[in-house]
Protein backbone atom coordinates (compact mmCIF):
# COMPACT_ATOMS: atom_id res chain seq x y z
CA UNK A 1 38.59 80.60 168.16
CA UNK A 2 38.30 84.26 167.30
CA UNK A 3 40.65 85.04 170.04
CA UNK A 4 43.47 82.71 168.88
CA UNK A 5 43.23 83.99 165.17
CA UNK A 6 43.27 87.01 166.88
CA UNK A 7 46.29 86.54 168.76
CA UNK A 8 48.51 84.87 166.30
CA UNK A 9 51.64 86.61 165.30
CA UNK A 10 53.22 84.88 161.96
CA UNK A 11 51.97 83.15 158.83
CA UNK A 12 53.10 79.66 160.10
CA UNK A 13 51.70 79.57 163.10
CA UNK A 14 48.05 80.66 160.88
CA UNK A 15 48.51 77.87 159.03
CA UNK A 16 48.62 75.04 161.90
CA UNK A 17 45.52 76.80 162.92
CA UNK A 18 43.71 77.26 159.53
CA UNK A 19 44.90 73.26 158.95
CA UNK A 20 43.71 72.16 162.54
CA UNK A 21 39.92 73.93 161.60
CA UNK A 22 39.37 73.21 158.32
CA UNK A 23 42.33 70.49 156.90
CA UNK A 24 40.69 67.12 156.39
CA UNK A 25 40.67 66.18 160.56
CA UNK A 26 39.49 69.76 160.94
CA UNK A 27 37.26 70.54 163.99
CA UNK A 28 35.20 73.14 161.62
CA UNK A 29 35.30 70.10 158.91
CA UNK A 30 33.78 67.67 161.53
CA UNK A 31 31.00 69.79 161.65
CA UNK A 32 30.05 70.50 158.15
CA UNK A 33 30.03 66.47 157.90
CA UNK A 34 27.56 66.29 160.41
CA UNK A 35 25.41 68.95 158.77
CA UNK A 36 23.10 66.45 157.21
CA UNK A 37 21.70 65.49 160.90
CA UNK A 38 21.71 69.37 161.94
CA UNK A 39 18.11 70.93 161.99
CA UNK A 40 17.69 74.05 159.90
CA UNK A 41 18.59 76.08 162.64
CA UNK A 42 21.77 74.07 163.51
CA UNK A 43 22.70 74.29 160.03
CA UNK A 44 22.42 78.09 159.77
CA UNK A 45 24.42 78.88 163.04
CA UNK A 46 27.15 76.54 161.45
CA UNK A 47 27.45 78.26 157.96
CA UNK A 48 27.28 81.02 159.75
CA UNK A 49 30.37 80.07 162.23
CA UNK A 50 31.96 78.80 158.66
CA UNK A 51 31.75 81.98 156.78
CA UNK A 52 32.61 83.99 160.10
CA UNK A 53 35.93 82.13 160.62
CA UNK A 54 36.78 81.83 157.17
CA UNK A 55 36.88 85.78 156.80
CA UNK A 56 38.44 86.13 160.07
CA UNK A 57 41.66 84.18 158.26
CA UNK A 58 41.87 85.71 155.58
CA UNK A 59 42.00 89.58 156.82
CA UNK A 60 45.01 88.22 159.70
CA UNK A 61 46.45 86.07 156.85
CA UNK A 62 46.44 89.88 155.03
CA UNK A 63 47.80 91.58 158.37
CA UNK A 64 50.62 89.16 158.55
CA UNK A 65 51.29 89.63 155.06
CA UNK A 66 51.86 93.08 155.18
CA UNK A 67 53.81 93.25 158.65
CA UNK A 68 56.59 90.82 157.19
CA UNK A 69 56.64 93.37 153.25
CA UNK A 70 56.80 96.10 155.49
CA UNK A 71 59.71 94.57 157.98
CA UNK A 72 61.20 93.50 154.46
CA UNK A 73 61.17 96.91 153.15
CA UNK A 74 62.65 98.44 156.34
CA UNK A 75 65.65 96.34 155.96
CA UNK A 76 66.46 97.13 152.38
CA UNK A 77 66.70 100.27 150.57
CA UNK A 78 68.39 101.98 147.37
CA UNK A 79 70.97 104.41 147.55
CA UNK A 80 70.15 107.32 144.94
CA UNK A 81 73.09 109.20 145.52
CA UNK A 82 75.29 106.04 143.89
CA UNK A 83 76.13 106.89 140.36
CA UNK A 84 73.62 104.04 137.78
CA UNK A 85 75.24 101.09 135.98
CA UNK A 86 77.03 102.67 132.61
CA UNK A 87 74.58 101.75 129.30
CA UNK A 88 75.97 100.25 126.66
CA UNK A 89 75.07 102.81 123.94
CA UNK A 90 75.52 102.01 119.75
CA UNK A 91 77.04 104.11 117.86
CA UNK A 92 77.85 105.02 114.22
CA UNK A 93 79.92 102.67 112.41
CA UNK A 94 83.28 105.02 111.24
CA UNK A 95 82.45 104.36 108.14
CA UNK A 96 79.28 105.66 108.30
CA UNK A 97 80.27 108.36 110.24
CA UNK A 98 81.68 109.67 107.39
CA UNK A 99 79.81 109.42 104.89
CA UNK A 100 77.22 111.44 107.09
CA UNK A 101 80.12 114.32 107.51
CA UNK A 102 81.09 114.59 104.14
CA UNK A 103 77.40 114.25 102.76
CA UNK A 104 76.85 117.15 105.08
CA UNK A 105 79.73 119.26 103.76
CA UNK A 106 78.88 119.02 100.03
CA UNK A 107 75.27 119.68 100.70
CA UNK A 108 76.33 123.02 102.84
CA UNK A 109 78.01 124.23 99.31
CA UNK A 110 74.75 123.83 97.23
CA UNK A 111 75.85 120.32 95.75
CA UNK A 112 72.81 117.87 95.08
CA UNK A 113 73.28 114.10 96.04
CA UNK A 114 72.64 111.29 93.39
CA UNK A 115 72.49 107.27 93.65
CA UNK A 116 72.99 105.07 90.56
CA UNK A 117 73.10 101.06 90.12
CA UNK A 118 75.60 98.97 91.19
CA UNK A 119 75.51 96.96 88.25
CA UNK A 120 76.34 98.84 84.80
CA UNK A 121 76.92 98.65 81.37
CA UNK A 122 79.73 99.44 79.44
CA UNK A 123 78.14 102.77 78.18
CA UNK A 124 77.73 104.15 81.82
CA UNK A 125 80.94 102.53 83.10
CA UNK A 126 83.53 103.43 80.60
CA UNK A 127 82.64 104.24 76.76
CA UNK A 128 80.64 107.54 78.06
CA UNK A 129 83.89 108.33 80.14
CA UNK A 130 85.49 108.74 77.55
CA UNK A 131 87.65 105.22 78.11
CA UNK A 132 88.74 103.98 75.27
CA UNK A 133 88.75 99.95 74.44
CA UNK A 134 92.25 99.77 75.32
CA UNK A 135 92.65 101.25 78.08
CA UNK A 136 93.76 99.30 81.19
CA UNK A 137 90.90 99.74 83.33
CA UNK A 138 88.85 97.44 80.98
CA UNK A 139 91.43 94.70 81.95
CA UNK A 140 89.82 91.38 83.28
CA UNK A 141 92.62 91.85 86.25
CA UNK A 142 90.87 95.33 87.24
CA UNK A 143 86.71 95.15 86.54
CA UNK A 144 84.56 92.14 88.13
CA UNK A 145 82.50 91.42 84.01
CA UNK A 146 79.71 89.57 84.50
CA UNK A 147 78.29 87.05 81.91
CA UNK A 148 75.71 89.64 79.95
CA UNK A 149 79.16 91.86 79.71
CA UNK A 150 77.92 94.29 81.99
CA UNK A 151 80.47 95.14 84.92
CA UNK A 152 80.31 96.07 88.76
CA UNK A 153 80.60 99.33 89.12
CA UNK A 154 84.01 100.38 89.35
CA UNK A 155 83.71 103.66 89.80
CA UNK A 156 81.03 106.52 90.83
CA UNK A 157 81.69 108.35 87.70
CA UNK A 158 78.65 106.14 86.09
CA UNK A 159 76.42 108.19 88.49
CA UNK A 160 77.97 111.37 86.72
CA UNK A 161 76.63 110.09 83.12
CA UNK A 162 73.34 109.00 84.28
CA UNK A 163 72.87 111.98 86.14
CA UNK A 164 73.88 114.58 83.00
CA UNK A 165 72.21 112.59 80.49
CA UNK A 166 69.15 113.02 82.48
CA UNK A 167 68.92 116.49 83.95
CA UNK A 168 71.27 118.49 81.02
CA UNK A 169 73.67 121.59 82.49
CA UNK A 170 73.74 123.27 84.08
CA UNK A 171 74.12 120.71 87.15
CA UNK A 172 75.79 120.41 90.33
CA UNK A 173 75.63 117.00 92.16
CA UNK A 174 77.70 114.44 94.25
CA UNK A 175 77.64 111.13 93.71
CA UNK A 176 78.35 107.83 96.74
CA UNK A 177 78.02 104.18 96.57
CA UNK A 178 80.23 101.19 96.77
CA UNK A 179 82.34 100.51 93.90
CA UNK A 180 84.44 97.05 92.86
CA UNK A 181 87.80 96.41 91.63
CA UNK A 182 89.97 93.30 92.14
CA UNK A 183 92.10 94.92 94.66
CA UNK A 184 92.47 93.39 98.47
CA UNK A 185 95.50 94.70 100.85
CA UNK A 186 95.83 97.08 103.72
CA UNK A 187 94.82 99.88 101.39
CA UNK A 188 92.85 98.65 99.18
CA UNK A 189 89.57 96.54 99.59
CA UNK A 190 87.31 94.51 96.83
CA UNK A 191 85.02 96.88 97.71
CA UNK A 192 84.99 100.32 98.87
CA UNK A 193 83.13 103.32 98.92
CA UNK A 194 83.53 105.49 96.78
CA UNK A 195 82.32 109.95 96.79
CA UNK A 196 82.37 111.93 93.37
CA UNK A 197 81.34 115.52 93.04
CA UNK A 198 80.45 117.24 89.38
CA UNK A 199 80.04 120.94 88.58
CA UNK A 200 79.04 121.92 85.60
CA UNK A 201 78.17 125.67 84.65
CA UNK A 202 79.32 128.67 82.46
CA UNK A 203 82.56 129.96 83.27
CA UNK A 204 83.96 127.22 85.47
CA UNK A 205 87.40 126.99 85.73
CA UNK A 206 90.22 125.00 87.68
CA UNK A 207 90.66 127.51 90.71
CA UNK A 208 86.85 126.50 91.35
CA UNK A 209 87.53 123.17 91.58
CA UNK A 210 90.76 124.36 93.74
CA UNK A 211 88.74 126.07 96.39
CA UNK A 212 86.19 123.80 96.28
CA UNK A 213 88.44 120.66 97.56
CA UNK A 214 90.69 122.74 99.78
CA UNK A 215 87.52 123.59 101.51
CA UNK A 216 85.90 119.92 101.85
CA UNK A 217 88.99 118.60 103.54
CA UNK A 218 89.53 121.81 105.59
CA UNK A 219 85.63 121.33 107.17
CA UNK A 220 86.13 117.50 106.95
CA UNK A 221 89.36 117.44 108.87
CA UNK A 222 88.51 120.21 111.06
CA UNK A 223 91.77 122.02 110.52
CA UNK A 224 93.10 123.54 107.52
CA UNK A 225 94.83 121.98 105.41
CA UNK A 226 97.84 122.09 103.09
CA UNK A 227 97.44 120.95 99.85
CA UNK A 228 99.27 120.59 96.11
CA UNK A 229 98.25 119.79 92.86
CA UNK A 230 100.31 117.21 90.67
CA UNK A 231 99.66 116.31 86.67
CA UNK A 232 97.69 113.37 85.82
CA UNK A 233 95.64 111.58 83.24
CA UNK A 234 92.22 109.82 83.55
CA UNK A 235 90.47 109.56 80.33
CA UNK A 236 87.35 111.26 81.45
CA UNK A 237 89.14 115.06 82.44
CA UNK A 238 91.03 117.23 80.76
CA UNK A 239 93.29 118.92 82.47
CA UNK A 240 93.71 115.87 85.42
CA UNK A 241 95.48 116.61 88.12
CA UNK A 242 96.24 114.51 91.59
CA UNK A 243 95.28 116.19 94.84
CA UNK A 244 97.54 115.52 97.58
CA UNK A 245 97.61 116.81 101.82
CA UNK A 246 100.14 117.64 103.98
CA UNK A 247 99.62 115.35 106.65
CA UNK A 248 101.94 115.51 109.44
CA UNK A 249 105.57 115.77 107.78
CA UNK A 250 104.29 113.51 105.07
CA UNK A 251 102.55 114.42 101.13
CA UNK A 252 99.61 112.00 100.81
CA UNK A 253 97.88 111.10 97.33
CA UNK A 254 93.92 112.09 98.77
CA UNK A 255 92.12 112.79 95.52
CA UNK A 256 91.73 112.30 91.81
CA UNK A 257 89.95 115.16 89.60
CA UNK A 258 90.03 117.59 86.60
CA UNK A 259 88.11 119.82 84.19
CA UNK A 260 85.67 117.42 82.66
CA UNK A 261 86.50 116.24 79.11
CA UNK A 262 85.00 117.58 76.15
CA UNK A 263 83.98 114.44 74.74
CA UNK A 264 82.35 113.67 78.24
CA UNK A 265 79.94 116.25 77.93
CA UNK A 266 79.22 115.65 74.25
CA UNK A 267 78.35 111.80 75.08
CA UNK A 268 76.03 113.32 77.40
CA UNK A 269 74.80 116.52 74.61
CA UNK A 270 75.61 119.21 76.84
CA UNK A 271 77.79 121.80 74.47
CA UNK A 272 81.26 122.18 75.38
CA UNK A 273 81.40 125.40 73.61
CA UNK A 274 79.19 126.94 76.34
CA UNK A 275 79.76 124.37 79.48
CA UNK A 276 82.36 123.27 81.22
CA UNK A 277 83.19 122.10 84.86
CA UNK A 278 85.04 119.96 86.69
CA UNK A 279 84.75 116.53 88.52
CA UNK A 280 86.96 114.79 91.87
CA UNK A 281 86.51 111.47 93.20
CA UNK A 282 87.92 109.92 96.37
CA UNK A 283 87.41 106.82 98.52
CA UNK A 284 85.59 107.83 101.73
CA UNK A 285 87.35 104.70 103.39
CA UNK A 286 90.73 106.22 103.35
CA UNK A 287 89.62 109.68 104.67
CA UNK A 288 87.94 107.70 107.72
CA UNK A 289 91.37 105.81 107.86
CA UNK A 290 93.04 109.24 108.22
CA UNK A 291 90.87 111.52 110.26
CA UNK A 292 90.57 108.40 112.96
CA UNK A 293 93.56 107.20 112.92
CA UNK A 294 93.00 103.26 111.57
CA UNK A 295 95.87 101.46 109.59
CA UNK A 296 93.85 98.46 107.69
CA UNK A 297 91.02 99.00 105.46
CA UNK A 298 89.89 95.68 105.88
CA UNK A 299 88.84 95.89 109.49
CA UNK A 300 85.49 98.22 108.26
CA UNK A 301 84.27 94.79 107.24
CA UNK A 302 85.12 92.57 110.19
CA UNK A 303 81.63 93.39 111.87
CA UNK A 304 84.04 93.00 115.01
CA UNK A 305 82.37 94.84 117.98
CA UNK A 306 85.65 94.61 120.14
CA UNK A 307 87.66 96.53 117.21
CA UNK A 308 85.14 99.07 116.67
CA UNK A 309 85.12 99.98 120.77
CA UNK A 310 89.24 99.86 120.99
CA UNK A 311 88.61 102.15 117.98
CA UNK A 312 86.97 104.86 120.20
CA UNK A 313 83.68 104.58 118.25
C-alpha cells in the first residue's frame, strides 16, 4: 500500500485509492469492523496500520497539491512593464474650486473671512443697508419673505452688518455664502453664491478699492486684466460704481462696489467722521462660468457626473 500511495501521480487517481481503503467497502474499513474480534495485539498493529496510512495520504495529497499550484503558476504570469488600469480619481466640483481660489486670494491680502445665517431679518438684510422701504429690492417679485417676515438672504452684505456691529473699525473681512432671489435663467440661478469683501480704516479711499479688485481678478484669472469703472447706485455705498473686464473683444459687468455709506456705518456706530472704506460683491458662479469656460449656470446644480468630466474637471 505504501508503495502505490507512493507512486501515484495526480489528485484523482489519490482519491480512487483513499475511497478503495477507507470509503464505506474500504479494505482498511473492513478491518476496523472486525476490530471487536482482534486481540489487543491485533488491534494495536491495526490502529497502527490506520494512523500510518492515513498520514501517508495526506503528505502525497499535499505533494500533489503543490506540483499542480506550482505547474499553475508556471503557466501564468503578470507583465510589470504594462502600464496599470487608469483610476477614476474625484475631483473638486468648479464651483468649489473657486471658492477655494478666491478664498485664497483675499486671505493672501490680509482680509479675514466671515459666515452669517442664511435666514435674516429685515435689520441685517436691508434697513441697516441703508435700503429704504421703497426700494425695489424689498419687492415680493425679488426676496423669498417668509411667514415671521424675515427673508432669505439675498445678499452677503448682511454678513457685513453683523460682522461691524460686532467687532467695531477698524475691520477688514470677506464675506461667502449662498444667497436667494427669484431669478432662474442661463445667468441667473434661485440660488447662487455669493463673495463680499469690506475694508474699513482711516484714510481709505476709492483707488484702494481700485487696486484692490484689479488685483483679485488679475491672481484669479491668472492674467492681467483690463478693467473700467462705470457710475452706479446701491443704497448701501456712496460713491457706487460698476466694475467691468475686458474679456476677449467684449466689456463684461463682473462686479458691484463703492465707498461704504455714511449711514451704513452709523447703523453699525462706527464714526464716519474718522472711518471710511469701501465694500464689492460678486457672484463666484459667474467668475467660474468665465475662467472655465461654461455657458449655463444651472448645470452647477445638475449633480451630473458626465457634465462635470466633459467639463475637464
Amino acid at each position: 500500500m505504501k508503495d502505490k500511495i507512493k507512486n501515484i501521480s495526480s489528485l484523482e487517481e489519490l482519491q480512487e485509492l483513499y475511497t478503495a481503503t477507507f470509503g464505506k467497502d474500504g479494505t482498511m474499513t473492513a478491518k476496523l469492523k472486525q476490530m471487536a474480534k482482534l486481540s489487543n495485539e491485533e488491534r494495536a498493529i491495526v490502529n497502527t496500520e490506520n494512523t500510518q496510512l492515513r498520514q501517508l495520504f495526506k503528505e502525497k495529497q499535499s505533494e500533489l497539491e503543490n506540483i499542480a499550484l506550482n505547474s499553475k503558476l508556471a503557466g501564468e504570469y503578470i507583465d510589470v512593464t504594462l502600464d496599470n488600469e487608469p483610476e477614476n480619481h474625484g475631483t473638486l466640483h468648479p464651483l468649489t474650486q473657486t471658492l477655494k481660489d478666491l478664498t485664497g486670494i483675499l486671505e493672501s491680502f490680509g482680509f479675514t473671512l466671515m459666515t452669517g445665517p442664511e435666514i435674516e431679518d429685515d435689520w441685517h438684510n436691508f434697513t441697516a443697508l441703508n435700503t429704504p422701504e421703497y426700494h425695489p429690492a424689498r419687492d415680493m417679485q425679488d426676496t423669498f419673505f417668509l411667514l415671521n417676515g424675515n427673508v432669505m438672504r439675498t445678499q452677503t452684505s448682511a454678513i457685513q452688518i453683523r460682522a461691524m456691529e460686532q467687532n467695531g473699525a477698524p475691520i477688514k473681512i470677506f464675506a461667502i455664502g449662498p444667497t436667494y432671489r427669484k431669478e432662474l435663467d442661463a445667468t441667473h440661478s434661485a440660488m447662487f453664491g455669493q463673495m463680499e469683501g469690506l475694508y474699513i480704516d482711516k484714510n481709505i479711499t476709492m483707488s484702494d478699492l481700485i487696486g484692490t479688485l484689479r488685483a483679485l481678478l488679475s491672481k484669479f484669472f491668472e492674467k492681467e486684466i483690463e478693467i473700467r469703472i462705470r457710475p452706479s447706485y446701491f443704497p448701501f455705498t456712496e460713491p457706487s460704481v460698476e466694475f467691468d473686464m475686458k474679456w476677449g473683444d467684449k466689456w463684461l459687468e463682473i462686479c458691484g462696489a463703492g465707498m461704504v455709506h455714511p449711514n451704513v456705518l452709523k447703523n453699525c456706530n462706527i464714526d464716519p467722521n474718522k472711518y471710511q472704506g469701501f465694500a464689492f460683491g460678486f457672484g463666484w458662479d459667474r467668475m467660474t462660468m468665465l475662467k472655465y469656460g461654461l455657458d449655463d449656470l444651472r448645470a452647477f446644480y445638475d449633480s451630473d457626473i458626465r457634465w462635470l468630466k466633459n467639463s475637464g474637471f
